[in-house]
Protein backbone atom coordinates (compact mmCIF):
# COMPACT_ATOMS: atom_id res chain seq x y z
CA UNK A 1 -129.91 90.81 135.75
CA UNK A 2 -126.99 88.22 135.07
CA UNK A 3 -125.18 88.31 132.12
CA UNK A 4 -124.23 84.91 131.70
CA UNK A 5 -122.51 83.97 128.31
CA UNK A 6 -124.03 81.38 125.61
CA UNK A 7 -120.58 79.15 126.19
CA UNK A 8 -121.27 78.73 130.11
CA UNK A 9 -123.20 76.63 131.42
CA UNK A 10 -125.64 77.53 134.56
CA UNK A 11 -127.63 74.56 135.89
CA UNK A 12 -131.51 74.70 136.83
CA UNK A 13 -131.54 75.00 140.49
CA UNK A 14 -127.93 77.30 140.88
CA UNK A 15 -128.73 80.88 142.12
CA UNK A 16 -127.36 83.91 140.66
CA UNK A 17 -128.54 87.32 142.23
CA UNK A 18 -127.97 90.60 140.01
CA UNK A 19 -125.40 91.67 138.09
CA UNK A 20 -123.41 88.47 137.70
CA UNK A 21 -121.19 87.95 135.20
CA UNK A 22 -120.41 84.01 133.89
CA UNK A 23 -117.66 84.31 131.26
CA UNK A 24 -117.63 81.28 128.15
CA UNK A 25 -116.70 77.57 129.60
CA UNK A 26 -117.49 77.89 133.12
CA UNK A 27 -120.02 75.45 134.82
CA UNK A 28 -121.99 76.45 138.05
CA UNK A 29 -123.76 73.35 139.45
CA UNK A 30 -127.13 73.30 141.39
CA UNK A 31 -127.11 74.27 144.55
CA UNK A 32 -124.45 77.05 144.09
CA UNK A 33 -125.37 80.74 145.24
CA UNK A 34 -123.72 83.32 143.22
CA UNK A 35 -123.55 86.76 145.14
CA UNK A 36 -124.60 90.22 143.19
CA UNK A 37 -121.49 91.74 141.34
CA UNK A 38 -119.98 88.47 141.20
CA UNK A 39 -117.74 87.79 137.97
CA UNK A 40 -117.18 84.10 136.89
CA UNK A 41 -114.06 83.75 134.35
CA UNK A 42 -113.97 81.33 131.66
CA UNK A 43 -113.72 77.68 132.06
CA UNK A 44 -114.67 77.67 136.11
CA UNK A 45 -116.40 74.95 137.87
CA UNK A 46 -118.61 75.94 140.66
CA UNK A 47 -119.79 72.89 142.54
CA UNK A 48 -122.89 72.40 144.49
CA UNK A 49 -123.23 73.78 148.18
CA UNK A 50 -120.83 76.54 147.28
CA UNK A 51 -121.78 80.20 148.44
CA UNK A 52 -120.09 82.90 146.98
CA UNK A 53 -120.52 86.38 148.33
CA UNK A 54 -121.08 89.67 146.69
CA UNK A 55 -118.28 91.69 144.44
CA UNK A 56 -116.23 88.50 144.13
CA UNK A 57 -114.04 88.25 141.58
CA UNK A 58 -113.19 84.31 140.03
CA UNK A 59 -110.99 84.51 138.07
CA UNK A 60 -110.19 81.46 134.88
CA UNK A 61 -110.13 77.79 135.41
CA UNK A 62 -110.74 78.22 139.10
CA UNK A 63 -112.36 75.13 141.40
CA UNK A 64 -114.43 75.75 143.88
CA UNK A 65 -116.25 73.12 146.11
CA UNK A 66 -113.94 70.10 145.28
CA UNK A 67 -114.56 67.41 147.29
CA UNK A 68 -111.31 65.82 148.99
CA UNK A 69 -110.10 62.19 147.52
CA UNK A 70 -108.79 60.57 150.50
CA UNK A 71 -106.74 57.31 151.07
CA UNK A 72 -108.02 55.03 153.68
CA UNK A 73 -106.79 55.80 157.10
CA UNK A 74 -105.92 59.37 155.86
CA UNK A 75 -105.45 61.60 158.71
CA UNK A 76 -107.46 64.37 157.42
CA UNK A 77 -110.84 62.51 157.01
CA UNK A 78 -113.43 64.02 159.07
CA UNK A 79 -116.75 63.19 157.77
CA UNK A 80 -118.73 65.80 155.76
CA UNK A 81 -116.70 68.57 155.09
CA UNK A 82 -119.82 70.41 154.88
CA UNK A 83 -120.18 73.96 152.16
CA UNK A 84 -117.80 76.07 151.06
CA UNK A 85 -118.46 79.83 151.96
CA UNK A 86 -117.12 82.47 150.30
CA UNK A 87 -117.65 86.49 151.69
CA UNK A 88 -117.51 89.46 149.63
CA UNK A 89 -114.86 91.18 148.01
CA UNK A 90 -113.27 87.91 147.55
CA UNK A 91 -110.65 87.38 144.53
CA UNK A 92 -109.54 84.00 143.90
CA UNK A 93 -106.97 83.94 141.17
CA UNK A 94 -106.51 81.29 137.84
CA UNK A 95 -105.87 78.03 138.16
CA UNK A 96 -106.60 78.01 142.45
CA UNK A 97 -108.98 75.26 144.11
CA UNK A 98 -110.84 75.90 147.19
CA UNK A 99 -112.44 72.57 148.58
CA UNK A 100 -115.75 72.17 149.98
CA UNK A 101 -115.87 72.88 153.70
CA UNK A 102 -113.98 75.77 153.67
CA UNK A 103 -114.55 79.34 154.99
CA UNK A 104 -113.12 82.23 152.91
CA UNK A 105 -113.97 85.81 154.78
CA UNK A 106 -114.38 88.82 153.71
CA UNK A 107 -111.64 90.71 150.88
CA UNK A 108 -109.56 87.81 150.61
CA UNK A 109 -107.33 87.09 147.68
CA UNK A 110 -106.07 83.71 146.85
CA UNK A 111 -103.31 83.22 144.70
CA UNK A 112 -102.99 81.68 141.65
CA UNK A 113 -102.82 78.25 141.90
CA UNK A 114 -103.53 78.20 145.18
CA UNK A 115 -104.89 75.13 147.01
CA UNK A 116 -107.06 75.58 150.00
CA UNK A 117 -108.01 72.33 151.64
CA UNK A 118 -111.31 71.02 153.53
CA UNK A 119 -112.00 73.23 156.55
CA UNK A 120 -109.47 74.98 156.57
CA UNK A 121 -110.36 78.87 157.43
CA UNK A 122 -109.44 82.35 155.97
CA UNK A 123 -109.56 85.26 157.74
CA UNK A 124 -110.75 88.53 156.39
CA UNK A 125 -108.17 90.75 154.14
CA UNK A 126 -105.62 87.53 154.21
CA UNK A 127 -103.74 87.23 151.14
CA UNK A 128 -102.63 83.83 150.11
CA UNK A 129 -99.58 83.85 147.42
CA UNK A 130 -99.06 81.72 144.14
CA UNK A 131 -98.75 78.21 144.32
CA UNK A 132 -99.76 77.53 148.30
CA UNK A 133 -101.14 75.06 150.24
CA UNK A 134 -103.90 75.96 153.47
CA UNK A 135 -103.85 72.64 154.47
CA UNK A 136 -107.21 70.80 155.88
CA UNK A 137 -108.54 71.89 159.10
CA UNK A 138 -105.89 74.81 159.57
CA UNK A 139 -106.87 78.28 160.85
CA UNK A 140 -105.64 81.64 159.34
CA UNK A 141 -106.38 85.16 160.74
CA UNK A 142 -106.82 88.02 159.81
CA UNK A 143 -104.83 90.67 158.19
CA UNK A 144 -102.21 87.84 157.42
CA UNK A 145 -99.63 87.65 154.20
CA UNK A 146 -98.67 84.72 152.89
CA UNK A 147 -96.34 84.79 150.29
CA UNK A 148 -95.32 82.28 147.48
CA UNK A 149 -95.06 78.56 147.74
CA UNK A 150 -96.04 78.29 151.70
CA UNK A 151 -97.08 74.98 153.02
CA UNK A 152 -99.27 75.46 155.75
CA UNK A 153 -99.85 71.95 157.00
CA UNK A 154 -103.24 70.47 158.38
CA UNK A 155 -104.27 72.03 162.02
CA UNK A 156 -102.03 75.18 161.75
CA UNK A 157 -103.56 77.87 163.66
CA UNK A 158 -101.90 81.92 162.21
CA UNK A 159 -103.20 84.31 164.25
CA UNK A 160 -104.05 87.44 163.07
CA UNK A 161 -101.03 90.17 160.97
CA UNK A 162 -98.76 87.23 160.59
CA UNK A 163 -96.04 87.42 157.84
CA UNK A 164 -95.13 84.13 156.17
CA UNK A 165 -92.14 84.45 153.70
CA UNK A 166 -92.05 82.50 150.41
CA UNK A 167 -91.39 78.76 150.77
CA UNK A 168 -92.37 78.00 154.21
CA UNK A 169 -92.37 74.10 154.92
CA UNK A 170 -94.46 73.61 158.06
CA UNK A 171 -94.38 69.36 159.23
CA UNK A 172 -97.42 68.12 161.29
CA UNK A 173 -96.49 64.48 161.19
CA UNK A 174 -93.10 63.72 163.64
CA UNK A 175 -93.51 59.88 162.52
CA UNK A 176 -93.48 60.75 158.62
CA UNK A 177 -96.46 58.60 157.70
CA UNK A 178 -96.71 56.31 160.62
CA UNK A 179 -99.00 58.36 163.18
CA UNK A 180 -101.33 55.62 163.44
CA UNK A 181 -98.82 53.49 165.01
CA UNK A 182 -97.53 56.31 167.79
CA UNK A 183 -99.54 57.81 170.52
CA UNK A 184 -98.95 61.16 169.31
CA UNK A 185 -101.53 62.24 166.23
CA UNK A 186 -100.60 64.65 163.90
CA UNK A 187 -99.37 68.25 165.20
CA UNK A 188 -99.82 71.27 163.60
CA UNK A 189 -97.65 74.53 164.44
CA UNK A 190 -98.82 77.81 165.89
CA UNK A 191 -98.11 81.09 164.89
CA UNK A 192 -99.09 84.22 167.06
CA UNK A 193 -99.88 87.40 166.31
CA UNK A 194 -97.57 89.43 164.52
CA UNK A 195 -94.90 87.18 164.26
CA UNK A 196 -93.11 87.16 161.23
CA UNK A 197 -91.66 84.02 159.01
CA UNK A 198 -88.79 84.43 156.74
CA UNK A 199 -88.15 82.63 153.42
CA UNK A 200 -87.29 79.06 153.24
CA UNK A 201 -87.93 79.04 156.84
CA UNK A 202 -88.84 74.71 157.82
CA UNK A 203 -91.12 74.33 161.15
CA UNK A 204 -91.16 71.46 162.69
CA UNK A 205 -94.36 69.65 164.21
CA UNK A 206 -95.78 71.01 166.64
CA UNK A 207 -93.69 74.14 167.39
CA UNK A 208 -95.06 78.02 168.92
CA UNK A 209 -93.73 80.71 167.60
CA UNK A 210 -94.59 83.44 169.97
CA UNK A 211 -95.90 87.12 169.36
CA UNK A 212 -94.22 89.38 167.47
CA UNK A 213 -91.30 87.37 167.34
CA UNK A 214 -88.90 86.73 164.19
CA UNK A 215 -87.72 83.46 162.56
CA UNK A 216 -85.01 84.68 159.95
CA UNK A 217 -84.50 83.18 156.11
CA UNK A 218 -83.67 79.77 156.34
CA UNK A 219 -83.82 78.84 159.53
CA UNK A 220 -85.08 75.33 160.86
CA UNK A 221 -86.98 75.50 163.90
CA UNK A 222 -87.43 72.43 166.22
CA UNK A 223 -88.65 74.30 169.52
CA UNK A 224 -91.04 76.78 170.47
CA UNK A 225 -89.53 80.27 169.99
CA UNK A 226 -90.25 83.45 172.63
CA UNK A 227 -92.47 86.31 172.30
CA UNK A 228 -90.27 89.17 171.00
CA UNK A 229 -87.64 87.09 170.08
CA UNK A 230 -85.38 86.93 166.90
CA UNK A 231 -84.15 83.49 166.01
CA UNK A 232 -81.99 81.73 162.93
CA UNK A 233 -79.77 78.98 162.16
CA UNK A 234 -80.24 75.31 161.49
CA UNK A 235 -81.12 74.61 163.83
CA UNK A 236 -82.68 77.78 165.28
CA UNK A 237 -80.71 79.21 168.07
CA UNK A 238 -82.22 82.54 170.25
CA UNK A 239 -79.85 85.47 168.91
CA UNK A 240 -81.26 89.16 170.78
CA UNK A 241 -84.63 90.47 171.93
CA UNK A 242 -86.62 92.20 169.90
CA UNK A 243 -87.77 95.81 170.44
CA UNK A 244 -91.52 96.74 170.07
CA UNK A 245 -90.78 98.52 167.04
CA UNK A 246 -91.95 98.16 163.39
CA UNK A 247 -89.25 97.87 160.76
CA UNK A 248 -87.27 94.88 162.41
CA UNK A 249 -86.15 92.76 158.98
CA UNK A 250 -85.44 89.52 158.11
C-alpha cells in the first residue's frame, strides 16, 4: 500500500497504485494517477490530469501539470494543452516544472529547476540539465544530453543522441516580438541526429544543423550547417569535414 505522510495532502478522487511514497507538504490533486514505486518529495504539487508512471522519482518542490499563463496573441497558445504524461523510471529533480500537455518518456531525468513547457516532448533516457527551458511544442529524442542553462525555443525538433552544451540560446522569432505583423510565423531550429552543440553556442531561427555535424563553443550560427561538418566563429564559417569517428571535440 501507499505510504503517504500525515503532512501531505492526497485528494479524494487522485489515484495512487502500490508502494507510493508522498513525503510531508506535497499536494496531489484529483484526477492525478500516481504509478507503483513512485516517490513524491516534500512540498510537491501534482495537478489534475497528470499521469505519472511507475519507479518515478519527484523529487522536492517540484510542479507538475501547470497550466500555461499566456498573454493575448501569444504565439504559443494552442487550445487545450491536454495531460501531462509521465513514463517510468522518470526523475524530475527540485525546484523543476513540467506543464500540462507534455510527454515525458521513459528514464528521463529533468534537472533541477528545469522548465518544460506545454507540449513539448521528451524522449526516452534524455537528460535535461539545471536551470533549462524545453520550450512549448518542441520535440526532443531520444538518447539526447542537454546540459546546463539550454534554451530550447518553441517548435525545436532534436533528433535522437544529440549533445547540447551548457548555455545554448536557440531564437524562433526573426522579428523579435512582431511575428504577427510578418508573413513568416515563428521558426524553430532543427537538430539531427548526432550532432553535437558546444557551449554558449546562439542559433538563429530557423537554422539545420545536419547529422553528426559539430558547432564549436561560442559560435553564432545564422545558416544551415552540413552533415559531417565542423563549424565556429561569429558568425559560423565551415572550417574541415568531419570523419565518422567518435571522439571529435569541441
Amino acid at each position: 500500500m501507499a505510504e503517504i505522510s500525515l503532512a501531505a495532502h492526497v485528494a479524494p478522487g487522485a489515484v495512487l497504485f502500490p508502494e507510493v511514497a508522498v513525503a510531508p507538504g506535497a499536494v496531489i490533486h484529483a484526477g492525478a494517477e500516481i504509478g507503483a514505486g513512485t516517490v513524491i518529495g516534500s512540498c510537491t504539487v501534482i495537478h489534475a490530469g497528470v499521469r505519472v508512471g511507475a519507479g518515478c522519482t519527484i523529487e522536492d518542490s517540484v510542479v507538475l501539470g501547470k497550466r500555461p499563463r499566456l498573454r493575448p496573441g501569444s504565439g504559443a497558445a494552442a487550445g487545450e494543452p491536454g495531460a501531462l504524461v509521465i513514463g517510468d523510471g522518470v526523475t524530475v529533480c527540485c525546484g523543476a516544472v513540467v506543464y500540462a500537455g507534455a510527454s515525458i518518456a521513459d528514464r528521463v531525468i529533468i534537472g533541477d529547476q528545469t522548465q518544460v513547457r506545454e507540449r513539448a516532448v521528451i524522449g526516452e533516457r534524455s537528460v535535461v540539465g539545471r536551470g533549462s527551458c524545453v520550450d512549448f511544442g518542441a520535440r526532443v529524442g531520444a538518447c539526447v544530453l542537454i546540459q546546463t542553462d539550454v534554451c530550447v525555443t518553441g517548435g525545436t525538433v532534436v533528433e535522437d543522441d544529440v549533445f547540447i552544451g551548457p548555455s545554448l540560446i536557440s531564437l524562433d522569432d526573426d522579428t523579435a516580438g512582431r511575428w504577427q505583423d510578418s508573413q513568416m510565423g515563428p521558426r524553430g531550429v532543427t537538430l539531427r541526429r548526432g550532432c553535437r552543440i558546444g557551449g554558449g553556442v546562439t542559433l538563429m531561427p530557423g537554422v539545420e544543423i545536419g547529422e553528426d555535424a559539430m558547432v564549436a563553443a561560442g559560435s553564432l550560427v545564422t545558416c544551415d550547417v552540413a552533415a559531417r561538418s565542423l563549424v565556429m566563429g561569429r558568425p559560423a564559417r565551415f572550417e574541415r569535414e568531419l570523419q565518422p569517428v567518435a571522439g571529435e571535440l569541441v
